[in-house]
N, C-alpha and C. Protein backbone atom coordinates (compact mmCIF):
# COMPACT_ATOMS: atom_id res chain seq x y z
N UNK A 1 -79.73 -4.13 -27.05
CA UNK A 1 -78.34 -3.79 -26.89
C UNK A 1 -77.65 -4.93 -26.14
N UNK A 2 -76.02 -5.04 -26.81
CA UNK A 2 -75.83 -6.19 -26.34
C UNK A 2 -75.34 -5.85 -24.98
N UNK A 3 -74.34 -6.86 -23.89
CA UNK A 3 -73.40 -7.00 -22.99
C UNK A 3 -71.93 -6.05 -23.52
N UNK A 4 -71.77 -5.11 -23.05
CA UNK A 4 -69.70 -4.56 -23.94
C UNK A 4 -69.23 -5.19 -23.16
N UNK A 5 -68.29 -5.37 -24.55
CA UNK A 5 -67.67 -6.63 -24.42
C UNK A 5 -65.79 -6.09 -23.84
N UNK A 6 -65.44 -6.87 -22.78
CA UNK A 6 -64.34 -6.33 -22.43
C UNK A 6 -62.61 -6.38 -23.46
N UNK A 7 -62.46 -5.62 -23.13
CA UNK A 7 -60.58 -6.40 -24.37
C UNK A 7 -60.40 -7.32 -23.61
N UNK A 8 -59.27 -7.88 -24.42
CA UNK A 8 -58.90 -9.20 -24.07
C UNK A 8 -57.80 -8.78 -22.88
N UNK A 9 -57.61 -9.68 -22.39
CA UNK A 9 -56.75 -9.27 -21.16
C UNK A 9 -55.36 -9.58 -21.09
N UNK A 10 -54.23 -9.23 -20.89
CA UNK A 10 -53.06 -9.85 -21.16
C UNK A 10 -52.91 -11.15 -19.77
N UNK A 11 -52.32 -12.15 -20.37
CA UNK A 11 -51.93 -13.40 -19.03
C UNK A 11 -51.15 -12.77 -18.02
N UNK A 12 -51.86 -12.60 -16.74
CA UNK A 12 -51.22 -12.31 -15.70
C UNK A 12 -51.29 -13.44 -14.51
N UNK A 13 -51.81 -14.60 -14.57
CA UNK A 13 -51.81 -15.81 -13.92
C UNK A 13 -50.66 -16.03 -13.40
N UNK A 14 -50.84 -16.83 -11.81
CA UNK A 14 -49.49 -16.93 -11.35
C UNK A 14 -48.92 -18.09 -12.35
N UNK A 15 -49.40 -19.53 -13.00
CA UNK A 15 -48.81 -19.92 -14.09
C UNK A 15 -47.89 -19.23 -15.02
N UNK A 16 -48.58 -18.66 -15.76
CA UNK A 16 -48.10 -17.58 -16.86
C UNK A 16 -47.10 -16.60 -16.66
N UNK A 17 -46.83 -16.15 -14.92
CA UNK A 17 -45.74 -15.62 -14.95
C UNK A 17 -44.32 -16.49 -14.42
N UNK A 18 -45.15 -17.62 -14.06
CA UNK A 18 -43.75 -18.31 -13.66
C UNK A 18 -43.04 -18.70 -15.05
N UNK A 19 -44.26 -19.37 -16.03
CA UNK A 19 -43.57 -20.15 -17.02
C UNK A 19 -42.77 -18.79 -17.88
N UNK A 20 -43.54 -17.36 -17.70
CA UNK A 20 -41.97 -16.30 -18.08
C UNK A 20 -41.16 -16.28 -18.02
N UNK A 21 -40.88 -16.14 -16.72
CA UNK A 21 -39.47 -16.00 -15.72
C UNK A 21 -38.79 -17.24 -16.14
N UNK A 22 -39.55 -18.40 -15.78
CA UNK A 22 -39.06 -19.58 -15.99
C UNK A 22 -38.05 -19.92 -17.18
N UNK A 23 -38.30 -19.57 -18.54
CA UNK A 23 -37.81 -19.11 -19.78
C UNK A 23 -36.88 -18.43 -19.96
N UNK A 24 -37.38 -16.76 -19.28
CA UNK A 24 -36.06 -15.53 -19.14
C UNK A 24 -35.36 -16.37 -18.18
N UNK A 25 -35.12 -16.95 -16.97
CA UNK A 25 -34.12 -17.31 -16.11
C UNK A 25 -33.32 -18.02 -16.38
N UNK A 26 -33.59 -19.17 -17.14
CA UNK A 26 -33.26 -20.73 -18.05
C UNK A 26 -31.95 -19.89 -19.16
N UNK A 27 -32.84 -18.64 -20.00
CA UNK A 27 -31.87 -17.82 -21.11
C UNK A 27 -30.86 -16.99 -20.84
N UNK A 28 -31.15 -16.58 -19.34
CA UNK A 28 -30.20 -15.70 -18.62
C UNK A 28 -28.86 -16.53 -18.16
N UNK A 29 -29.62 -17.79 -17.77
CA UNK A 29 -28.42 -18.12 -16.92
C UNK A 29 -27.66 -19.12 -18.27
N UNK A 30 -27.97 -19.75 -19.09
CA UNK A 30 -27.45 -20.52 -20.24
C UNK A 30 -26.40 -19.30 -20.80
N UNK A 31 -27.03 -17.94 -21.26
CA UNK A 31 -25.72 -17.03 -21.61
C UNK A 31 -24.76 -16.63 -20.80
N UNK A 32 -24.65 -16.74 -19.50
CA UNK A 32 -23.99 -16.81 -18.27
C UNK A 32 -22.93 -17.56 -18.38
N UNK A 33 -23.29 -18.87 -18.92
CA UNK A 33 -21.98 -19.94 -18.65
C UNK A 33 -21.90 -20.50 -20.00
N UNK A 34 -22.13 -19.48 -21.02
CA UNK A 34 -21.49 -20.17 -22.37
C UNK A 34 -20.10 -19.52 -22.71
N UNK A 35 -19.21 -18.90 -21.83
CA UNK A 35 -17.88 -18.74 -21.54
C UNK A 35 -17.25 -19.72 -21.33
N UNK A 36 -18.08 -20.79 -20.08
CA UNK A 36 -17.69 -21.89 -19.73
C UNK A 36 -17.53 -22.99 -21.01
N UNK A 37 -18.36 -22.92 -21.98
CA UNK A 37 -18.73 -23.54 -22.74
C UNK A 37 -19.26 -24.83 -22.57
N UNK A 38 -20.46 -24.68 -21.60
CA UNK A 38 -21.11 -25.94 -20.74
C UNK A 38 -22.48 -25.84 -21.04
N UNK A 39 -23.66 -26.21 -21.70
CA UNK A 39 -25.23 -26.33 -21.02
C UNK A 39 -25.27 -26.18 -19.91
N UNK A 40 -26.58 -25.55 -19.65
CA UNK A 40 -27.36 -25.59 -18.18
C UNK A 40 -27.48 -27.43 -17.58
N UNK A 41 -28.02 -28.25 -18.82
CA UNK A 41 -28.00 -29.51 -18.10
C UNK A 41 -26.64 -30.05 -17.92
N UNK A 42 -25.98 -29.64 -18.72
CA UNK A 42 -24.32 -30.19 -18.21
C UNK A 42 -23.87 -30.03 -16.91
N UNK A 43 -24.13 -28.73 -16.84
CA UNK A 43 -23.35 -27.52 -15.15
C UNK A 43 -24.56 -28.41 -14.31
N UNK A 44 -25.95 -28.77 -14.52
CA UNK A 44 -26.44 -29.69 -13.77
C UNK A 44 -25.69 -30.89 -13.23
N UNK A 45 -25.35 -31.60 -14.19
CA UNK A 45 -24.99 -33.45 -13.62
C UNK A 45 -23.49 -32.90 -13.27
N UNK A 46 -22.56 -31.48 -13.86
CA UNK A 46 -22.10 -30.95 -12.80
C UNK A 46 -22.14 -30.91 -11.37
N UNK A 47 -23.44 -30.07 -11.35
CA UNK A 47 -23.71 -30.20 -9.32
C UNK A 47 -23.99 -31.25 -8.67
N UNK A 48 -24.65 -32.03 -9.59
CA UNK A 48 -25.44 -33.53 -8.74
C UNK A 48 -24.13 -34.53 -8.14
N UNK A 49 -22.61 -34.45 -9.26
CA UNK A 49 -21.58 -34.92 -8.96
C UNK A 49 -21.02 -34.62 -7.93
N UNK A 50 -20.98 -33.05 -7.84
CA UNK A 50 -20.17 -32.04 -6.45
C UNK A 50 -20.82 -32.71 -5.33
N UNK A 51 -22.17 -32.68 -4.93
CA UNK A 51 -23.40 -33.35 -4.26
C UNK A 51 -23.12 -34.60 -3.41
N UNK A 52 -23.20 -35.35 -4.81
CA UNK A 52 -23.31 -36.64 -4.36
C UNK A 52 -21.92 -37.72 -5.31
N UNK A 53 -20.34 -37.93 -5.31
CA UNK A 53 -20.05 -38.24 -6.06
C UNK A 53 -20.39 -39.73 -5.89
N UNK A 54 -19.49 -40.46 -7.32
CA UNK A 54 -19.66 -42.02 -7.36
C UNK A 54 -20.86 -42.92 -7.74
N UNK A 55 -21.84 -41.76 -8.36
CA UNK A 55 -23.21 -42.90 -8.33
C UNK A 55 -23.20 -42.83 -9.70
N UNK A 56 -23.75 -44.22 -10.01
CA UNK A 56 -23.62 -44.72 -11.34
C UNK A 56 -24.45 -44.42 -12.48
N UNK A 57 -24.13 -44.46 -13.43
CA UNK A 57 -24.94 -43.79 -14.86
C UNK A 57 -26.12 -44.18 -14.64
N UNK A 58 -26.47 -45.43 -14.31
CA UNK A 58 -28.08 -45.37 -14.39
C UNK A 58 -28.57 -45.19 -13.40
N UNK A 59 -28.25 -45.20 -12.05
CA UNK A 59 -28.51 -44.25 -10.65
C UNK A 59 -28.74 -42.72 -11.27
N UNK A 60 -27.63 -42.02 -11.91
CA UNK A 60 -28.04 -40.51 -12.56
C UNK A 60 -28.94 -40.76 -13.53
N UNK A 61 -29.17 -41.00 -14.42
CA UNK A 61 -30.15 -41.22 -15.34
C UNK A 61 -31.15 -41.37 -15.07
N UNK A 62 -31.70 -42.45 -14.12
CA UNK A 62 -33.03 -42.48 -13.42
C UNK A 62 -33.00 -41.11 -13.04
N UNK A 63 -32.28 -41.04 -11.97
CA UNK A 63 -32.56 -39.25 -10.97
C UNK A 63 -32.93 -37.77 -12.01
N UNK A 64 -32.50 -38.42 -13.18
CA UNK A 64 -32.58 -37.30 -14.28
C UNK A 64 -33.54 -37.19 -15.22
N UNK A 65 -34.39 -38.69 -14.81
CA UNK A 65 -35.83 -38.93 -15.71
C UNK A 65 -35.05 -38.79 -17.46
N UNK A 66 -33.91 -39.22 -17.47
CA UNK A 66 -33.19 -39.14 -18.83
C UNK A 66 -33.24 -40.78 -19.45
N UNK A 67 -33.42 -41.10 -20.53
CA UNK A 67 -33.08 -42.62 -20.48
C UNK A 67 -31.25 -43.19 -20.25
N UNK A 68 -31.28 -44.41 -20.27
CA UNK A 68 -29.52 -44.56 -20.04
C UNK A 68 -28.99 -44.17 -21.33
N UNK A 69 -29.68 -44.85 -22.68
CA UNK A 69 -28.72 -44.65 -23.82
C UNK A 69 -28.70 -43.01 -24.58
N UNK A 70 -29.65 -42.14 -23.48
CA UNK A 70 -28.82 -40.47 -23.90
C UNK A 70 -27.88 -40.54 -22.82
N UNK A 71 -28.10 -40.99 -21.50
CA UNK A 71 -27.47 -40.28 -20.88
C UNK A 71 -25.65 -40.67 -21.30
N UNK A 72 -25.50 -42.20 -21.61
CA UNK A 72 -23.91 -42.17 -21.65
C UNK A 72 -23.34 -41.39 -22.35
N UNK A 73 -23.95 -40.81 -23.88
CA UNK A 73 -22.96 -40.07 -24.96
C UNK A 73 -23.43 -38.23 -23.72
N UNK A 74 -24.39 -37.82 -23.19
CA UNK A 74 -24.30 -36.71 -22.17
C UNK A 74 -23.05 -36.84 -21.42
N UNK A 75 -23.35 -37.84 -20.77
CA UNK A 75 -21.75 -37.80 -19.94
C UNK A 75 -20.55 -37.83 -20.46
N UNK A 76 -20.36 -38.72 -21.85
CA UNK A 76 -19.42 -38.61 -22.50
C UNK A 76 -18.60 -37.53 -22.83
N UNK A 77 -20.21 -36.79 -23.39
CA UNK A 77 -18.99 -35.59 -23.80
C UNK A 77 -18.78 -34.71 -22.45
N UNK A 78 -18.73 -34.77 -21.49
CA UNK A 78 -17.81 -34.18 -20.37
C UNK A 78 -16.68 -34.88 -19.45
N UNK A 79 -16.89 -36.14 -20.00
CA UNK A 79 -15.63 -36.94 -19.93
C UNK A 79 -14.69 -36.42 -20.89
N UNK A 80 -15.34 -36.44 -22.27
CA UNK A 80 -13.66 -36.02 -23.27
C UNK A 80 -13.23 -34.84 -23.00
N UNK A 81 -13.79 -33.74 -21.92
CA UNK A 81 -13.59 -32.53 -21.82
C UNK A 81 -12.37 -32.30 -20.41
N UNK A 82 -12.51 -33.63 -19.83
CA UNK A 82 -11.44 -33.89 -18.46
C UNK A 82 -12.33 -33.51 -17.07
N UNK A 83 -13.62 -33.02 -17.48
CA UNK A 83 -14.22 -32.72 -16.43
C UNK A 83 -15.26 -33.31 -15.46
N UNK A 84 -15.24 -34.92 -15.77
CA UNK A 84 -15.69 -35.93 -15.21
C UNK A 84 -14.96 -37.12 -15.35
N UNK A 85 -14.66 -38.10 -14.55
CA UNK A 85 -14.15 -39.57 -14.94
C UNK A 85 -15.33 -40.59 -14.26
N UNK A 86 -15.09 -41.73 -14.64
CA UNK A 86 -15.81 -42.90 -14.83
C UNK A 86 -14.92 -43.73 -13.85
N UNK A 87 -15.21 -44.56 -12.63
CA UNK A 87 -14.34 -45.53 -12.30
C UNK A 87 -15.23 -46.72 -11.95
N UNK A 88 -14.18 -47.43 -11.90
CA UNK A 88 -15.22 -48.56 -11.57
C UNK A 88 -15.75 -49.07 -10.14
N UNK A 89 -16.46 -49.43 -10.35
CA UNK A 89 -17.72 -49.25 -8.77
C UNK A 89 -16.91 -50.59 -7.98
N UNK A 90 -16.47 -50.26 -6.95
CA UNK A 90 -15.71 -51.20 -6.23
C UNK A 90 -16.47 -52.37 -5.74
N UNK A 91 -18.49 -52.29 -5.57
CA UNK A 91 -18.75 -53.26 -5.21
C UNK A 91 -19.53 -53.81 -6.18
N UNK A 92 -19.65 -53.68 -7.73
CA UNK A 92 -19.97 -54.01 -8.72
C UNK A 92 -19.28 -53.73 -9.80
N UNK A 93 -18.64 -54.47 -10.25
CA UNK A 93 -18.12 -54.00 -11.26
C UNK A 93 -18.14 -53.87 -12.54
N UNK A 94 -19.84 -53.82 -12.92
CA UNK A 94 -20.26 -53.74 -13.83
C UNK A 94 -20.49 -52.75 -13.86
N UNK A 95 -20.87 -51.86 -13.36
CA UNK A 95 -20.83 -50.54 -13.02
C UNK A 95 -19.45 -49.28 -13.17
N UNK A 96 -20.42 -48.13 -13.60
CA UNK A 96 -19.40 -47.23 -13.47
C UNK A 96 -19.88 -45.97 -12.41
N UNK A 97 -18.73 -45.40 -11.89
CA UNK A 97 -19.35 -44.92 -10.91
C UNK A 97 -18.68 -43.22 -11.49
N UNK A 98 -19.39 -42.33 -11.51
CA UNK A 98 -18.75 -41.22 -11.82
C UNK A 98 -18.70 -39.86 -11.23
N UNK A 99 -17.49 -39.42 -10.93
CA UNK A 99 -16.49 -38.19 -10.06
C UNK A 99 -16.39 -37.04 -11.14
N UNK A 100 -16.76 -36.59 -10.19
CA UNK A 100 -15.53 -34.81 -10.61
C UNK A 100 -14.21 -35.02 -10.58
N UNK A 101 -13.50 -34.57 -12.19
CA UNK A 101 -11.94 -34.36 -11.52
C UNK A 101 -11.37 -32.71 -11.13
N UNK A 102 -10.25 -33.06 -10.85
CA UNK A 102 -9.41 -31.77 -10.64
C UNK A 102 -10.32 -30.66 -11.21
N UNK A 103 -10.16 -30.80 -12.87
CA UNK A 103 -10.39 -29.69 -13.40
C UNK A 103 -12.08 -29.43 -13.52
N UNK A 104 -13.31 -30.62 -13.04
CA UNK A 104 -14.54 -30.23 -13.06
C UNK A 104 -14.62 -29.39 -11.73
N UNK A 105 -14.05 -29.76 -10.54
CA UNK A 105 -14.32 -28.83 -9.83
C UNK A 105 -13.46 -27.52 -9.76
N UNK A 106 -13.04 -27.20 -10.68
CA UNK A 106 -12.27 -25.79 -10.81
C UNK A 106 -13.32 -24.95 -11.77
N UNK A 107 -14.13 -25.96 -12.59
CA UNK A 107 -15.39 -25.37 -13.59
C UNK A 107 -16.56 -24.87 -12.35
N UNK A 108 -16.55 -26.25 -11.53
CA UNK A 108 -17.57 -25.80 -10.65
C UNK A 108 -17.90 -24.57 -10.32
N UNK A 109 -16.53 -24.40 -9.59
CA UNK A 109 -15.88 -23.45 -8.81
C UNK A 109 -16.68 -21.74 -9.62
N UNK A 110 -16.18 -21.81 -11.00
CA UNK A 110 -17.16 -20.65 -12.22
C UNK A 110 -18.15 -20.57 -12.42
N UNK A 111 -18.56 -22.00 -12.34
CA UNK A 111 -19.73 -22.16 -12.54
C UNK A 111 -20.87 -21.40 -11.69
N UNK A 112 -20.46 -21.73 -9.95
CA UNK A 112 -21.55 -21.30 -9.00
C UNK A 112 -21.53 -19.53 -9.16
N UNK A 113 -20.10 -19.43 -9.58
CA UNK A 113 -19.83 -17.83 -9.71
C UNK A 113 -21.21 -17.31 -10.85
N UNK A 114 -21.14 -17.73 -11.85
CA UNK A 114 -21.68 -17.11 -13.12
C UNK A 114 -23.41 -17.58 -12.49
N UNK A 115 -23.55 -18.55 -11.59
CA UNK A 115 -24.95 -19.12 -11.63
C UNK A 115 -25.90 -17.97 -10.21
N UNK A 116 -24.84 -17.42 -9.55
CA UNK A 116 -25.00 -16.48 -8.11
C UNK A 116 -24.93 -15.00 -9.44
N UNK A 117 -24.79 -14.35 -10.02
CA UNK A 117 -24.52 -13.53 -10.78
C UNK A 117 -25.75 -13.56 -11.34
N UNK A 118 -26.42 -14.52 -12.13
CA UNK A 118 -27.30 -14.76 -12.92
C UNK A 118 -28.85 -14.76 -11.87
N UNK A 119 -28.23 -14.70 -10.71
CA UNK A 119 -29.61 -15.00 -9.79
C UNK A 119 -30.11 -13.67 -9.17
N UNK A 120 -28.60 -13.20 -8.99
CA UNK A 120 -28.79 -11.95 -8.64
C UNK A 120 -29.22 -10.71 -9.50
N UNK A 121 -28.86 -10.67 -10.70
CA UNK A 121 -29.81 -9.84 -11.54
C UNK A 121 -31.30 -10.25 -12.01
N UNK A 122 -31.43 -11.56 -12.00
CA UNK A 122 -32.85 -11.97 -12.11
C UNK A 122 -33.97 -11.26 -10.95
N UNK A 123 -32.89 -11.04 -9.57
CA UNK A 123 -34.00 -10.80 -8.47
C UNK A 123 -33.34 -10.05 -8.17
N UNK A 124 -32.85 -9.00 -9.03
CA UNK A 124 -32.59 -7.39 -7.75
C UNK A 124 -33.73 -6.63 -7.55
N UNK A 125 -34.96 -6.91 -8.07
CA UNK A 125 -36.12 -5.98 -8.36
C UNK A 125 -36.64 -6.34 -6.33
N UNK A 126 -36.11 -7.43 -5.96
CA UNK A 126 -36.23 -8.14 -4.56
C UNK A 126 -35.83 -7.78 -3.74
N UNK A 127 -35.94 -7.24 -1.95
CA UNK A 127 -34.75 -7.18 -0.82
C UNK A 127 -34.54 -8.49 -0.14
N UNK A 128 -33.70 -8.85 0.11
CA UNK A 128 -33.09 -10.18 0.23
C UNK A 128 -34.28 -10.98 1.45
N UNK A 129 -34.74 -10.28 2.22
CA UNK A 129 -36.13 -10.99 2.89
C UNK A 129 -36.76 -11.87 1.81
N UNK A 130 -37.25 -10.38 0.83
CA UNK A 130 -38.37 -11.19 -0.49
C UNK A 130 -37.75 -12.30 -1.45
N UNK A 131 -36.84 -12.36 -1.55
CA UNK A 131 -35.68 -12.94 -2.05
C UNK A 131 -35.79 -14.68 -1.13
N UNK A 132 -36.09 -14.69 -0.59
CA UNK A 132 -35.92 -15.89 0.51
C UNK A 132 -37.08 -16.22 0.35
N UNK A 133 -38.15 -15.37 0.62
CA UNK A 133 -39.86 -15.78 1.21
C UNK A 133 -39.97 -16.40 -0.17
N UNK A 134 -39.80 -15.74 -1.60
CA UNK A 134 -39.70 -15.82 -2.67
C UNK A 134 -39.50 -17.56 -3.08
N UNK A 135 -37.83 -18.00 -2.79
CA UNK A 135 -37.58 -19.12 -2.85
C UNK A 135 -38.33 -20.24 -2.01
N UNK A 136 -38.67 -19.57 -0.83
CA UNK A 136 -39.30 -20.78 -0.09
C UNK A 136 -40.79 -21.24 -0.57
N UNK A 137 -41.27 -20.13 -1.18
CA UNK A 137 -42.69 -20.63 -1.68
C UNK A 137 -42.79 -21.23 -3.12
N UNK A 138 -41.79 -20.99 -3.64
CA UNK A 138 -41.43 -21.43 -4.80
C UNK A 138 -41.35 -23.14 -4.53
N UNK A 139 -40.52 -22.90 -3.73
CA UNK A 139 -39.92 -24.95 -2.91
C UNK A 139 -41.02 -24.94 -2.64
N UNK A 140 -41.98 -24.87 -1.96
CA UNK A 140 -43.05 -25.12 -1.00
C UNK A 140 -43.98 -26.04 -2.75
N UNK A 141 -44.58 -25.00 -3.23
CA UNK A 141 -44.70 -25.79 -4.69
C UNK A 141 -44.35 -26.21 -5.57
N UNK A 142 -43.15 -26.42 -5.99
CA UNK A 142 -42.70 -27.58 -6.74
C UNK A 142 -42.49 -29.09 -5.90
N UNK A 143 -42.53 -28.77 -4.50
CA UNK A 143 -42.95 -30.14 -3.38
C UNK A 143 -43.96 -30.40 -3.74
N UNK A 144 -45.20 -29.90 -3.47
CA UNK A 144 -46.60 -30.26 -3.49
C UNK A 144 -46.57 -30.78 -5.20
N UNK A 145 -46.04 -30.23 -6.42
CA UNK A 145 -46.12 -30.77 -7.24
C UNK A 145 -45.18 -32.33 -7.60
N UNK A 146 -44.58 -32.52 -6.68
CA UNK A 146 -43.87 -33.73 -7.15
C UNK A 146 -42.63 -33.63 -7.73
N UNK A 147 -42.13 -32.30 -7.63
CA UNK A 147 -40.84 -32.22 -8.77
C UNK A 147 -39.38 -32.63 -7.71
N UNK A 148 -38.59 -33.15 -7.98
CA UNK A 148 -37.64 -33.71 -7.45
C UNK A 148 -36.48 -32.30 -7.58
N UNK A 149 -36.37 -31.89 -6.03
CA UNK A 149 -35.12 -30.95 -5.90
C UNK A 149 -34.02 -31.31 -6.61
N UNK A 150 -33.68 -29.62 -7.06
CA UNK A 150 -32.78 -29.81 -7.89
C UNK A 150 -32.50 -30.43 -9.28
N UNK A 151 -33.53 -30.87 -9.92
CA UNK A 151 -33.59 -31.54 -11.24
C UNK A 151 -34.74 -31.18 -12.03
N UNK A 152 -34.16 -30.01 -13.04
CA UNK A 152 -34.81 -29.43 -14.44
C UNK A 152 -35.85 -30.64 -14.94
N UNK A 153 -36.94 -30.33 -15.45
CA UNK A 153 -37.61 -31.16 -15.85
C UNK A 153 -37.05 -31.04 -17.26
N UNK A 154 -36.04 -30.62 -17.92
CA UNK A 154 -35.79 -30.10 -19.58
C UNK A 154 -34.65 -31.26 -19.44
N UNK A 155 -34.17 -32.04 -18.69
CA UNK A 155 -33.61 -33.22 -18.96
C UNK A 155 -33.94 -34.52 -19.41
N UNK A 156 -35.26 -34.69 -19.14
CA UNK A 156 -36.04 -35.75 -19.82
C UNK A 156 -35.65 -35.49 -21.79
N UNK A 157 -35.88 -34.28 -21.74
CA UNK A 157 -35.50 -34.09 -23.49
C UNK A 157 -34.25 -33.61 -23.56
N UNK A 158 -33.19 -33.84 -23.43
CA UNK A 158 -31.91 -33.16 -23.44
C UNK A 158 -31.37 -34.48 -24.48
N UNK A 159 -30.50 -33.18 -25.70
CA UNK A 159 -30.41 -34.20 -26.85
C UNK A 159 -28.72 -34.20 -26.58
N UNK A 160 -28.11 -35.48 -27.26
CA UNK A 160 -26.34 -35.38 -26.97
C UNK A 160 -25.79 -34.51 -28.12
C-alpha cells in the first residue's frame, strides 16, 4: 500500500498573496482614476513632479528604470494634455526640466482623492493600527529587496 496522497493545496505563500493583492490593488486603483482619464504610471511621474519639480527627462527616466526614448512621447502625452510643461534648465540648457502646471496640480489634487479612496477599500478588512504595522512591513521589504520608494516596477514596460 502506497503513501495517500494529499490534494493539491491552493497558494497561500506570503509571495502568492502579495503578487494577488498586488494585481487586485494595481486594478482597483487604475479604475479609480480612469474618470481622470490618466494611467497609474501617468498619476505616477504625476507625484514624482509634485515631489520633486524641475528634474530632467533623463534624471526621471533613469529614476523610472524607463529608457529616455519611451519616456519623451510618456511625457508628451501629458504635456499635450496642459498637465505638465517642459522648461528649460537654467544651468544647462540642453536640458529640459519638467513642472506641474496650474491644471496638473488641480489633477493632483483628484488624483490623491481617488488614490486615498482606493486604499481605503483595499484595507477596510484592517483597524488603522494594522493598517500602519501593515505598511511598515511592507516598506521594511521592498527595502531589503532593493526596490526604489515610490516607483512601480511596471514602468520599465510602460508602452506610449
Amino acid at each position: 500500500m502506497g503513501k495517500k496522497q494529499e490534494p493539491h493545496r491552493l497558494p497561500s505563500g506570503v509571495g502568492f498573496l502579495l503578487a494577488q493583492l498586488g494585481t487586485h490593488a494595481a486594478a482597483t486603483f487604475a479604475s479609480s482614476i480612469e474618470d481622470l482619464e490618466l494611467t497609474p504610471p501617468q498619476a505616477g511621474l504625476l507625484w514624482m513632479l509634485a515631489r520633486k519639480p524641475g528634474r530632467s527627462q533623463r534624471e526621471l527616466a533613469d529614476d523610472l528604470g524607463m529608457p529616455p526614448s519611451r519616456f519623451v512621447p510618456f511625457a508628451d502625452k501629458l504635456e499635450e494634455r496642459g498637465l505638465i510643461e517642459r522648461r528649460r534648465n537654467p544651468d544647462d540648457r540642453r536640458l529640459h526640466a519638467l513642472h506641474l502646471t496650474e491644471q496638473g496640480s488641480e489633477v493632483l489634487g483628484k488624483l490623491g482623492a481617488a488614490a486615498r479612496r482606493s486604499e481605503d477599500v483595499l484595507c477596510r478588512a484592517l483597524a488603522d493600527d494594522e493598517r500602519e504595522q501593515l505598511a511598515a512591513l511592507l516598506g521594511r521589504i521592498a527595502s531589503d529587496q532593493g526596490l526604489s520608494p515610490g516607483v512601480h516596477p511596471g514602468y520599465k514596460s510602460v508602452r506610449t
